[in-house]
N, C-alpha and C. Protein backbone atom coordinates (compact mmCIF):
# COMPACT_ATOMS: atom_id res chain seq x y z
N UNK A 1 -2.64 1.47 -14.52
CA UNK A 1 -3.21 0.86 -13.34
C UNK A 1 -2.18 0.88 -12.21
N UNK A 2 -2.56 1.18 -10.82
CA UNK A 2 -1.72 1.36 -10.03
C UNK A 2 -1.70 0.34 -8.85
N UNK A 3 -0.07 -0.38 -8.72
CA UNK A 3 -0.02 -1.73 -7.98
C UNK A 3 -0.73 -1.17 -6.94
N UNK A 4 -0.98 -2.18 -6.12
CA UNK A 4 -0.98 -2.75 -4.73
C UNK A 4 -0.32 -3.37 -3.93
N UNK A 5 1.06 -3.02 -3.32
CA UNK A 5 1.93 -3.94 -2.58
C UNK A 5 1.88 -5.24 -2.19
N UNK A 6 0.49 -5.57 -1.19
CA UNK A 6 -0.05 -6.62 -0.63
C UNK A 6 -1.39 -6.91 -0.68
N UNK A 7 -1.93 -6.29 -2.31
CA UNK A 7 -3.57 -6.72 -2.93
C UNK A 7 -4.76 -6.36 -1.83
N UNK A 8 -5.21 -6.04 -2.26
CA UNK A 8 -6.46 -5.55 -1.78
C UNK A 8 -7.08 -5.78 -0.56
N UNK A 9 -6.76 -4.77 0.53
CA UNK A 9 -7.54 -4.88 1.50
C UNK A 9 -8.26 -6.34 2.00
N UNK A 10 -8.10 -7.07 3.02
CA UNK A 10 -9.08 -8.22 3.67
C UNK A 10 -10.71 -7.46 3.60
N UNK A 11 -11.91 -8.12 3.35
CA UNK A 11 -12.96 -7.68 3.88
C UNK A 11 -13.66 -7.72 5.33
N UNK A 12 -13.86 -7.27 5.76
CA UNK A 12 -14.91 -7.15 6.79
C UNK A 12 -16.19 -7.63 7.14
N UNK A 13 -16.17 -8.31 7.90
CA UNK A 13 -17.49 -8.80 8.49
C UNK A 13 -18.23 -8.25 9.54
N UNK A 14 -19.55 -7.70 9.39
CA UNK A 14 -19.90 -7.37 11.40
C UNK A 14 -20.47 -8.48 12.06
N UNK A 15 -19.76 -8.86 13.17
CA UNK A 15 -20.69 -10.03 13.78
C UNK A 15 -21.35 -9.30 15.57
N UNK A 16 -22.42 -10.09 15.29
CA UNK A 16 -23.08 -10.10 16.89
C UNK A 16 -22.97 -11.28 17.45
N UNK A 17 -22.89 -11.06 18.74
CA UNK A 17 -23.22 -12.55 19.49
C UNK A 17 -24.83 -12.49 20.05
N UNK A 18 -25.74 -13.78 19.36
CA UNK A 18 -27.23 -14.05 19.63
C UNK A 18 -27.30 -14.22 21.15
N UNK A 19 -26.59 -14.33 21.98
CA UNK A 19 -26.57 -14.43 23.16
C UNK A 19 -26.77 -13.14 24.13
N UNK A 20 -25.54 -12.75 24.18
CA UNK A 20 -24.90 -11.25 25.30
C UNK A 20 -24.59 -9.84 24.32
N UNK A 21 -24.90 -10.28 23.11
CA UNK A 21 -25.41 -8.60 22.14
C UNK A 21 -23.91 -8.10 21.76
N UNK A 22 -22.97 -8.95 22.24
CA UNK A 22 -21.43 -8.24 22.04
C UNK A 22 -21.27 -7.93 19.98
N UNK A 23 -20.83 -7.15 20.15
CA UNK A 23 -20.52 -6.74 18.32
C UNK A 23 -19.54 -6.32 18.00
N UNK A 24 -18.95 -6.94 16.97
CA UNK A 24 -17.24 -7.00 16.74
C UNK A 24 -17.33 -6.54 15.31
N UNK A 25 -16.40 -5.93 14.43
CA UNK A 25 -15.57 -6.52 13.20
C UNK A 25 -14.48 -7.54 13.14
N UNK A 26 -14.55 -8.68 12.10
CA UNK A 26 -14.02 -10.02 11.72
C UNK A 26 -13.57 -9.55 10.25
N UNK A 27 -12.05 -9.38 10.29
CA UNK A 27 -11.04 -9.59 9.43
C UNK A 27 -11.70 -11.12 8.45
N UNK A 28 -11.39 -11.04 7.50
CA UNK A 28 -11.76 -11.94 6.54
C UNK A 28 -10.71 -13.17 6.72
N UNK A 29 -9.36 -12.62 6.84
CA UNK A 29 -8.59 -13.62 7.37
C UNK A 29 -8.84 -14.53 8.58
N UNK A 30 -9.63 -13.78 9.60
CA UNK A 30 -10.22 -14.56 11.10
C UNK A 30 -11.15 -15.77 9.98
N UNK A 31 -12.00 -15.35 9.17
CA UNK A 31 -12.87 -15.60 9.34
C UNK A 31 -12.35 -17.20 8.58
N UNK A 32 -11.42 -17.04 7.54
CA UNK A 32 -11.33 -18.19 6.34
C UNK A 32 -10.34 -18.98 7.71
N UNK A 33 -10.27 -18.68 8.36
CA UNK A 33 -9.46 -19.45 9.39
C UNK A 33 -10.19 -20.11 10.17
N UNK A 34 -11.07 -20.06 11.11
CA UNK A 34 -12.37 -20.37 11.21
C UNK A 34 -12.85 -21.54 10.42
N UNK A 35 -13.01 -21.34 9.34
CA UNK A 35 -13.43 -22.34 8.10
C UNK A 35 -13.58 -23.72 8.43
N UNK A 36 -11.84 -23.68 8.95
CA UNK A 36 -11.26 -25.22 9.31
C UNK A 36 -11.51 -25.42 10.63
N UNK A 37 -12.11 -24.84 11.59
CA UNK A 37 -12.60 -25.24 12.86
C UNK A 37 -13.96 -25.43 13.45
N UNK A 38 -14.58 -24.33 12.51
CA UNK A 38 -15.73 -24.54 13.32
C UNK A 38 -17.12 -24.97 12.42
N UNK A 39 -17.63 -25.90 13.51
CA UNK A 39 -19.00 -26.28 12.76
C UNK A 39 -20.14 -25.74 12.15
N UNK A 40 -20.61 -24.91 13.09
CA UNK A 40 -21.75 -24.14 12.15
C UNK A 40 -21.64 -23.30 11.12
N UNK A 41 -22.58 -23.03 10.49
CA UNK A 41 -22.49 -21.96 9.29
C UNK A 41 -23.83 -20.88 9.13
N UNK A 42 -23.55 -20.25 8.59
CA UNK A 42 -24.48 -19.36 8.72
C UNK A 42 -24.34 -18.64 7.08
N UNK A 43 -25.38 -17.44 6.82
CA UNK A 43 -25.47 -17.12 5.15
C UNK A 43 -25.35 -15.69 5.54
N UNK A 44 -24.47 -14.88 4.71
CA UNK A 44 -24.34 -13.42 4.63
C UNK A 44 -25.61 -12.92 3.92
N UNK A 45 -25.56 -11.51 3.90
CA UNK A 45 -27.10 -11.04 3.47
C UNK A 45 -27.19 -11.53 1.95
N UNK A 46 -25.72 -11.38 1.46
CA UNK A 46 -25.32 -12.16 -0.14
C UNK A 46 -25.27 -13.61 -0.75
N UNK A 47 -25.61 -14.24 0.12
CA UNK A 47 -25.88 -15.64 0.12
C UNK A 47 -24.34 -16.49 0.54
N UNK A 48 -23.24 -15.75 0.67
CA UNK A 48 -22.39 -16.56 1.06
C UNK A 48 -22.68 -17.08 2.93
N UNK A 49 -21.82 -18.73 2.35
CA UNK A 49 -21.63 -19.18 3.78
C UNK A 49 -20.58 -18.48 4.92
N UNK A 50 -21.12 -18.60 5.98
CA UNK A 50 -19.56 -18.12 6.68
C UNK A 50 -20.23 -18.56 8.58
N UNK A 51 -18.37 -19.28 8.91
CA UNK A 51 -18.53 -19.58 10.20
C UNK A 51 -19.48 -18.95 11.20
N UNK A 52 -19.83 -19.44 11.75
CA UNK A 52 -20.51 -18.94 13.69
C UNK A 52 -18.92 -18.84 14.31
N UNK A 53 -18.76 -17.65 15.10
CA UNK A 53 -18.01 -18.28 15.68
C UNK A 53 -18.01 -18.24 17.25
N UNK A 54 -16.83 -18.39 18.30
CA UNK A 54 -17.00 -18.13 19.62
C UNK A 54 -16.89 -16.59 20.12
N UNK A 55 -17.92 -16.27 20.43
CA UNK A 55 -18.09 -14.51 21.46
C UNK A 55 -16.90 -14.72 22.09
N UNK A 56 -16.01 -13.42 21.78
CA UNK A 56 -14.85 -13.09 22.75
C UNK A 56 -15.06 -12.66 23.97
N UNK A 57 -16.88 -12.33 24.28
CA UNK A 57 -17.12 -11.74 25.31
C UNK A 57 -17.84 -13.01 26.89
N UNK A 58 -18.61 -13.69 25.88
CA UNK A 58 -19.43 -14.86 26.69
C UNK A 58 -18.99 -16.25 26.31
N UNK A 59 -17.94 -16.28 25.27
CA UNK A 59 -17.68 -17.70 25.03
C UNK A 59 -18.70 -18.96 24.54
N UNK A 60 -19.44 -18.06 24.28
CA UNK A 60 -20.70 -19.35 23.36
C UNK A 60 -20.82 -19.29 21.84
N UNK A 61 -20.74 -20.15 21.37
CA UNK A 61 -20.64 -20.60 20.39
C UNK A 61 -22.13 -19.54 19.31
N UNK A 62 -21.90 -18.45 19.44
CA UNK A 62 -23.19 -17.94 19.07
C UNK A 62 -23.09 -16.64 18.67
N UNK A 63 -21.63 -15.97 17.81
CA UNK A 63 -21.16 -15.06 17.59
C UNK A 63 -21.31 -15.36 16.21
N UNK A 64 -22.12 -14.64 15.55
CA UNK A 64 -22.91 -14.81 14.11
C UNK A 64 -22.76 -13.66 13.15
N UNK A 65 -22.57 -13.43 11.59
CA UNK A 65 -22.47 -12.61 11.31
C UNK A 65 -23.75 -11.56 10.70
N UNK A 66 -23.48 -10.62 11.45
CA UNK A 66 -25.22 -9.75 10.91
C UNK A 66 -24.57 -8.60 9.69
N UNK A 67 -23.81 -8.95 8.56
CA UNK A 67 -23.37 -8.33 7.55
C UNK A 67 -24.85 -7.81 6.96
C-alpha cells in the first residue's frame, strides 16, 4: 500500500448562490470551518448536512451547495 504524505485529498463541494447564480468550488476544509459559524444548513444529494454559506459575489447569505 502506498503512503500518502498529507492523507487524502480535501473533498469538493459545488456551490451556487440562489440569488446572483455565482458558482464556486468549496474546499471541504472551507466548508467544516463554516460549521462553527454559520446558521443554516442545507442536505447534499447524499443526505449529508452542510453549511449555506455567504456569496463571495453578492454577499447574501444564500450560497448553497448544488453537489
Amino acid at each position: 500500500m502506498e503512503e500518502v504524505p498529507f492523507g487524502v485529498p480535501p473533498r469538493i463541494y459545488n456551490y451556487r448562490c440562489s440569488k446572483c447564480n455565482y458558482k464556486s468550488e468549496m474546499n471541504e476544509a472551507i466548508i467544516d470551518t463554516a460549521y462553527g459559524w454559520s446558521k443554516k444548513r442545507t442536505k447534499t444529494s447524499d443526505g449529508e448536512t452542510i453549511p449555506v454559506l455567504e456569496c463571495p459575489d453578492c454577499n447574501r447569505f444564500s450560497f448553497v451547495c448544488i453537489d
